[in-house]
C-alpha atoms as a PDB file:
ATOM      1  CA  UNK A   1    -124.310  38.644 -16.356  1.00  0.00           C
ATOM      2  CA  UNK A   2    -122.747  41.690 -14.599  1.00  0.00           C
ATOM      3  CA  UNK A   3    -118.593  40.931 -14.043  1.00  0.00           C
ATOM      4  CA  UNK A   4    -118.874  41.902 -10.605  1.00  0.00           C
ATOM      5  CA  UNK A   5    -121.518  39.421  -9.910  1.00  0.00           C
ATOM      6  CA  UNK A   6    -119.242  36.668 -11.825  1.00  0.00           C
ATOM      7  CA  UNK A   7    -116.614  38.131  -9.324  1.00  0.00           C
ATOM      8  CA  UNK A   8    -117.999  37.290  -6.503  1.00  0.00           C
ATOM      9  CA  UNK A   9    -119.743  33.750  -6.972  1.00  0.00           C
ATOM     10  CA  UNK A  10    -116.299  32.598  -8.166  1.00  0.00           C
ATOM     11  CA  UNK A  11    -114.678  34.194  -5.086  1.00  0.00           C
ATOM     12  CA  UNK A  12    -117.277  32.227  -2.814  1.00  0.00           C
ATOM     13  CA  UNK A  13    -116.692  28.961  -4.740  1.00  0.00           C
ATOM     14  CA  UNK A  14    -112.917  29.026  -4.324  1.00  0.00           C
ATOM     15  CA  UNK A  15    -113.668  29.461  -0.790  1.00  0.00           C
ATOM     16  CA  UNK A  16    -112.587  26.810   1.781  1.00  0.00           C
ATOM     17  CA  UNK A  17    -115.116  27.540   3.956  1.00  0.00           C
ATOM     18  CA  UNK A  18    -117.680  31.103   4.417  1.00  0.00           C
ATOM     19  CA  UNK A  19    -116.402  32.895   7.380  1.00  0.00           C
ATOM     20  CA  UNK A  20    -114.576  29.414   8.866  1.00  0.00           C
ATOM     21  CA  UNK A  21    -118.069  27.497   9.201  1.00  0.00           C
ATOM     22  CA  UNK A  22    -119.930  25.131   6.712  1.00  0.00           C
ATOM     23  CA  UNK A  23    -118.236  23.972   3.117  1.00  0.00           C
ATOM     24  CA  UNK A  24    -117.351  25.536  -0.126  1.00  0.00           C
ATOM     25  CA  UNK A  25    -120.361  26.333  -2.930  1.00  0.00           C
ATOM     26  CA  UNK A  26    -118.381  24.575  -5.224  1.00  0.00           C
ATOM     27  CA  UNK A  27    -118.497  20.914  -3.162  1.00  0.00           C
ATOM     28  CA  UNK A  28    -121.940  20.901  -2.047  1.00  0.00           C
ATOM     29  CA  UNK A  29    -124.050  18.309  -4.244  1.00  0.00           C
ATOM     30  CA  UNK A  30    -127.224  19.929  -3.598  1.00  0.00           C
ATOM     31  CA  UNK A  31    -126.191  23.021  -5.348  1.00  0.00           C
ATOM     32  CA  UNK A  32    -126.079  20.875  -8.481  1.00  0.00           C
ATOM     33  CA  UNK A  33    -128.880  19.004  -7.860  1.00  0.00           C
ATOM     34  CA  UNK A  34    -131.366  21.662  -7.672  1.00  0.00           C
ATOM     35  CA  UNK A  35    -129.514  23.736 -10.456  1.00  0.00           C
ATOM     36  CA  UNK A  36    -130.533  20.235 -12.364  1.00  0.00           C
ATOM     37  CA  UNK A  37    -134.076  20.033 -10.906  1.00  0.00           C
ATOM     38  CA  UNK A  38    -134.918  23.874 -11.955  1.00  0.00           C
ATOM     39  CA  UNK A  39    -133.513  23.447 -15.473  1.00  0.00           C
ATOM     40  CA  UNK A  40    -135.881  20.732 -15.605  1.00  0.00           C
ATOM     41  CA  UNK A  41    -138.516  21.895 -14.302  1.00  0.00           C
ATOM     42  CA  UNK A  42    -138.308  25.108 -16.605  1.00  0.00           C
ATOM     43  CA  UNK A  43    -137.858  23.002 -19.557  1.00  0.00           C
ATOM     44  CA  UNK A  44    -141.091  21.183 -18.482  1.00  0.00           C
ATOM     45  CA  UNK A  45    -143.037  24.475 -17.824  1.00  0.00           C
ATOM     46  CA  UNK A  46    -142.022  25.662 -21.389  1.00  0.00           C
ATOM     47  CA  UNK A  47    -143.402  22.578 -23.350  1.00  0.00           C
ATOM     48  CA  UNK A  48    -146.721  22.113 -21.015  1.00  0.00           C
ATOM     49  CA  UNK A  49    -147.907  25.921 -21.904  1.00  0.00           C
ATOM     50  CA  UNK A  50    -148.497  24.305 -25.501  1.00  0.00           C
ATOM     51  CA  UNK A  51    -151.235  21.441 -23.529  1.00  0.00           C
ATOM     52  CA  UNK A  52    -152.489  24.020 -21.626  1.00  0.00           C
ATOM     53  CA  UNK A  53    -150.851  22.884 -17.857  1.00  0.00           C
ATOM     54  CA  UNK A  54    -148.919  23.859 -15.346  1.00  0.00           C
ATOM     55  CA  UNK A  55    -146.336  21.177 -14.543  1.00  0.00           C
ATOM     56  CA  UNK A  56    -147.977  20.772 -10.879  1.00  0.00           C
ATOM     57  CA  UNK A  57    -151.171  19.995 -13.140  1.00  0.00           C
ATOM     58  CA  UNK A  58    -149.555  17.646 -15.091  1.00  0.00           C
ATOM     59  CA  UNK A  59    -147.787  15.654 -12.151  1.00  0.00           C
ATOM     60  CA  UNK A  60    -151.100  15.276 -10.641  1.00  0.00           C
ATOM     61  CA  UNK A  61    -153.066  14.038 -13.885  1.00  0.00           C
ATOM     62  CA  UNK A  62    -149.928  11.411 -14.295  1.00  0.00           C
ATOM     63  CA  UNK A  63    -150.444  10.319 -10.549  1.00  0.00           C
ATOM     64  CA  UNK A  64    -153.975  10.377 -11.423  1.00  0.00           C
ATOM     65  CA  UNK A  65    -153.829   8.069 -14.119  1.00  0.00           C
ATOM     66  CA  UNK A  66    -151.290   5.911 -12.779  1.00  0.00           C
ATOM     67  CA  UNK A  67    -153.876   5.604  -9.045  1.00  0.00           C
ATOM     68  CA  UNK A  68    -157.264   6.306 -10.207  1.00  0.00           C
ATOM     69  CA  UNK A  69    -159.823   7.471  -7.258  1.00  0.00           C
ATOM     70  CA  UNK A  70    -156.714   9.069  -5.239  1.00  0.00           C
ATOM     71  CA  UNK A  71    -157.827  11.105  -2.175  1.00  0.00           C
ATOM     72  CA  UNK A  72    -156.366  14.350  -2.564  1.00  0.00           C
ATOM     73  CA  UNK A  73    -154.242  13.472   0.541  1.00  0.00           C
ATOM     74  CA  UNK A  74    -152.566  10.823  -1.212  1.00  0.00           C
ATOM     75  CA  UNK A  75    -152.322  12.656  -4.521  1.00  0.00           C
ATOM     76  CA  UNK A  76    -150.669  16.056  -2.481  1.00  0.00           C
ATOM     77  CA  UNK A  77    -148.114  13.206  -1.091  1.00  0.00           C
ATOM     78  CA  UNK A  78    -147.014  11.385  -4.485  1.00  0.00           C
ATOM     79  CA  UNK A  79    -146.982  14.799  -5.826  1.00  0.00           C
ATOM     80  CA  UNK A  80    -144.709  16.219  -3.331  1.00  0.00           C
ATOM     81  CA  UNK A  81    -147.146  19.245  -2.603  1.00  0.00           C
ATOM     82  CA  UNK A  82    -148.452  20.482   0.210  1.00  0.00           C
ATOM     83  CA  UNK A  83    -152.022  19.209   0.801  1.00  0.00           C
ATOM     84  CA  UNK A  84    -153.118  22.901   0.455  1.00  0.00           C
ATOM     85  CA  UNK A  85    -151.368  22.798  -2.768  1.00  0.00           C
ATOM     86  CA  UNK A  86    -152.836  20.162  -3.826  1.00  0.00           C
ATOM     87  CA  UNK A  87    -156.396  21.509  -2.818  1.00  0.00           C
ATOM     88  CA  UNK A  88    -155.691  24.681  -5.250  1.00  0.00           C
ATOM     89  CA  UNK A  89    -154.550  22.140  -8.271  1.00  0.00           C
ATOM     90  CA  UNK A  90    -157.501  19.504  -7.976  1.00  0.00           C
ATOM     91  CA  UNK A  91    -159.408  23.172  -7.759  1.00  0.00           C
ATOM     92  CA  UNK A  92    -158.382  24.571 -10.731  1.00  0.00           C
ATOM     93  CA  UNK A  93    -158.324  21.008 -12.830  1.00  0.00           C
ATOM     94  CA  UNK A  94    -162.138  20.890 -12.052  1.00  0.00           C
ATOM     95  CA  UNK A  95    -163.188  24.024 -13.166  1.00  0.00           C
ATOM     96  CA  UNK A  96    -161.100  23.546 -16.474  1.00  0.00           C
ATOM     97  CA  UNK A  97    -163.150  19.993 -16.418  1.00  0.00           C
ATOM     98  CA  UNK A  98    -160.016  17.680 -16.270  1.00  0.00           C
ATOM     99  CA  UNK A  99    -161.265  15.574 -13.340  1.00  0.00           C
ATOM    100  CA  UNK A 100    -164.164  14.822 -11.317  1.00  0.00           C
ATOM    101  CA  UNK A 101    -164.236  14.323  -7.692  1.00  0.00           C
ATOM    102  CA  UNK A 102    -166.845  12.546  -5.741  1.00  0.00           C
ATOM    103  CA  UNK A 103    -167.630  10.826  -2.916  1.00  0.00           C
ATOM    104  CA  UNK A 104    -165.948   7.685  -1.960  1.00  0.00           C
ATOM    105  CA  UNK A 105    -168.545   4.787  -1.671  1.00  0.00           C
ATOM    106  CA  UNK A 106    -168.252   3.611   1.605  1.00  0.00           C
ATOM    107  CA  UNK A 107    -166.011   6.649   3.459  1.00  0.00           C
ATOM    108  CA  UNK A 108    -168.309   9.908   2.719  1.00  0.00           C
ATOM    109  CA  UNK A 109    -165.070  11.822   4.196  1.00  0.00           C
ATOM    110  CA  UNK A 110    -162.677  10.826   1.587  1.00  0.00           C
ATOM    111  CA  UNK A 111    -163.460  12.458  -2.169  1.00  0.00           C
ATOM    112  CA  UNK A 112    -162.024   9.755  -5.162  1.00  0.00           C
ATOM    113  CA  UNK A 113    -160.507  12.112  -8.138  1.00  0.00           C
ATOM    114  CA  UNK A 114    -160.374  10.720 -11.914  1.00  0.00           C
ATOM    115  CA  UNK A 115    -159.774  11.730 -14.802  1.00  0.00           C
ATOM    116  CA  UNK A 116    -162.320  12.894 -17.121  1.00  0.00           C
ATOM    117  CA  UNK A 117    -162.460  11.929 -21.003  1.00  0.00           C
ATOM    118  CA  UNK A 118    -160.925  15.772 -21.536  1.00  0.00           C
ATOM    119  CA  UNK A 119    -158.381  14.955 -18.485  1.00  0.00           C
ATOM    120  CA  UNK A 120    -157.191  12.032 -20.279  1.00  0.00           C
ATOM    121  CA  UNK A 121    -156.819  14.038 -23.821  1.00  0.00           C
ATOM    122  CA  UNK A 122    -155.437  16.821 -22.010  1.00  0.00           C
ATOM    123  CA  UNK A 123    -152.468  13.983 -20.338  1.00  0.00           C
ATOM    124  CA  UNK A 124    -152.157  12.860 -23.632  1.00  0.00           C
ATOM    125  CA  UNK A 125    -151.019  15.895 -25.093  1.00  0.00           C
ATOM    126  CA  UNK A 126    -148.873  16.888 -22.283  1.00  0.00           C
ATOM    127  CA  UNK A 127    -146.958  13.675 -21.543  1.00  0.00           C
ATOM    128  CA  UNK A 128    -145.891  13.703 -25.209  1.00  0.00           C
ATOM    129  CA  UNK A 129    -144.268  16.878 -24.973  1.00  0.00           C
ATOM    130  CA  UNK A 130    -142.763  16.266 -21.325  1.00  0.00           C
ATOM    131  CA  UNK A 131    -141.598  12.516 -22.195  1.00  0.00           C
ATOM    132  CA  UNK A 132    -139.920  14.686 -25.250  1.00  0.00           C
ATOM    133  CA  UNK A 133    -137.564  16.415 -22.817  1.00  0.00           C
ATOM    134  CA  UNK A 134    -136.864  13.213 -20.830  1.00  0.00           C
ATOM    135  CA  UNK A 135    -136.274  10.984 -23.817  1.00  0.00           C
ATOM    136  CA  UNK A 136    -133.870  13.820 -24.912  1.00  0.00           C
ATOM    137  CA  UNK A 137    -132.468  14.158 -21.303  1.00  0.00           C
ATOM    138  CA  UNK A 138    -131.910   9.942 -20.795  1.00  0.00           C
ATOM    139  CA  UNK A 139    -130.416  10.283 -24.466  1.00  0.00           C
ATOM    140  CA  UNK A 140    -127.758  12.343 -23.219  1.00  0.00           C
ATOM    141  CA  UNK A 141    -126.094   9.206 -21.394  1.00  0.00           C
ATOM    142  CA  UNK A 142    -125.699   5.081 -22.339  1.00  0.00           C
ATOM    143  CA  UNK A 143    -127.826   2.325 -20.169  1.00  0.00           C
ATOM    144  CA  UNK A 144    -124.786   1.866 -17.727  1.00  0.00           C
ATOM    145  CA  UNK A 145    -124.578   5.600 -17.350  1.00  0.00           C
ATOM    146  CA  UNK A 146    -128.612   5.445 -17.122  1.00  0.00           C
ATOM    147  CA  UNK A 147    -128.390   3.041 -14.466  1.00  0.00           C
ATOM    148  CA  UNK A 148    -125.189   4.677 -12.346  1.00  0.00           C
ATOM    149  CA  UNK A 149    -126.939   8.007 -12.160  1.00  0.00           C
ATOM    150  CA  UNK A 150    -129.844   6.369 -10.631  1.00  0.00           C
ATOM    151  CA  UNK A 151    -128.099   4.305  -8.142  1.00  0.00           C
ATOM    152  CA  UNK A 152    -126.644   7.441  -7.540  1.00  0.00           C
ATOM    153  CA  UNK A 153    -129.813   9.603  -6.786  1.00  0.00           C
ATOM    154  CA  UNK A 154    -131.489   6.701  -4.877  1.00  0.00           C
ATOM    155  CA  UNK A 155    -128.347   6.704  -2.362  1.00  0.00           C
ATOM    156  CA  UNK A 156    -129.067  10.081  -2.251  1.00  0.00           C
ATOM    157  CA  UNK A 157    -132.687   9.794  -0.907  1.00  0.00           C
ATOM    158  CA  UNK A 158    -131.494   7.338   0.887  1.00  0.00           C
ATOM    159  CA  UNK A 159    -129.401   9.142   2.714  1.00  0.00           C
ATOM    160  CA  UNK A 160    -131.456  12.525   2.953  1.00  0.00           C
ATOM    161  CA  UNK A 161    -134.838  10.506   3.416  1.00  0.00           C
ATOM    162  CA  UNK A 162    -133.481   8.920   6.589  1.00  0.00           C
ATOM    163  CA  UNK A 163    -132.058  12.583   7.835  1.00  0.00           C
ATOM    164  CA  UNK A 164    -135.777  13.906   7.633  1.00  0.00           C
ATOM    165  CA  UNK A 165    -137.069  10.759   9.937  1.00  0.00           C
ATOM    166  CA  UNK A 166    -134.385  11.045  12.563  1.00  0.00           C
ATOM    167  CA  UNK A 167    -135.348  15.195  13.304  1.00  0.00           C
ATOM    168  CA  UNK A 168    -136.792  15.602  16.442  1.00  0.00           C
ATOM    169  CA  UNK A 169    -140.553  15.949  16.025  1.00  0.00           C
ATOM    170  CA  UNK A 170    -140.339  14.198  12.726  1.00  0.00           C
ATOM    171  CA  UNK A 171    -141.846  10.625  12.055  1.00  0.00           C
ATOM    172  CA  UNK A 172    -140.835   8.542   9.070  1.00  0.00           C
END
């Protein structure tokens, strides 16, 4: 990394404040939490290219699994995607012939998605290398530790779920 650049981020972080408004880089929790999130997330995206998936494909063929017959309203919402997202992934998954979408019996509106046998193989071999990096992740602290860290990250949500309901325009 270029020493100027090094410079400069350590110059904002000892910052009390940037220009007398808002909080130091250095104290703001979300900093580390996404710095967290995207080493995950590239750690996942490494390990899936050997199954063949993108880790949006593999969160929905978890979800899938887990909810069989999901609309892909529901699916883009316990994947944390945009519906339109979602629209592209369920695309792309059943063209590669990973799940089949049909119908729903009595609302002709609503299309069910499922696995298909290959889906299922397919989850198979990428859960095994993504519950890899969260075994190894988890390993990294004891069951107290485990269970702080999550009290933790639900207070969190908590907190930040209840700041997203209370914007104007917003519903919860």
């Amino acid at each position: 990394m270029n020493i100027s650049v090094l410079i400069i981020a350590r110059a904002l972080c000892q910052r009390t404040t940037l220009g007398g408004v808002g909080m130091p880089l250095d104290q703001r929790l979300g900093t580390d939490i996404r710095r967290v999130h995207q080493e995950l997330m590239a750690a996942k995206h490494a390990a899936l290219k050997s199954a063949g998936l993108t880790v949006p494909q593999y969160t929905a063929l978890y979800m899938l699994a887990e909810a069989p017959g999901m609309s892909g309203a529901a699916l883009a919402r316990a994947c944390l995607v945009t519906p339109q997202t979602m629209a592209a992934i369920l695309r792309n998954l059943e063209t590669a012939g990973l799940v089949a979408r049909t119908p729903h019996q009595w609302h002709r509106n609503v299309i069910e998605t499922r696995l298909t046998d290959a889906g299922t193989r397919a989850l198979a071999a990428a859960d095994a290398v993504a519950s890899r990096i969260e075994r190894g992740l988890a390993a990294r602290f004891s069951a107290p530790e485990l269970a702080t860290l999550r009290a933790l990250l639900r207070r969190c949500s908590d907190e930040l779920g209840g700041a997203v309901s209370e914007q104007p325009g917003r519903e919860g």
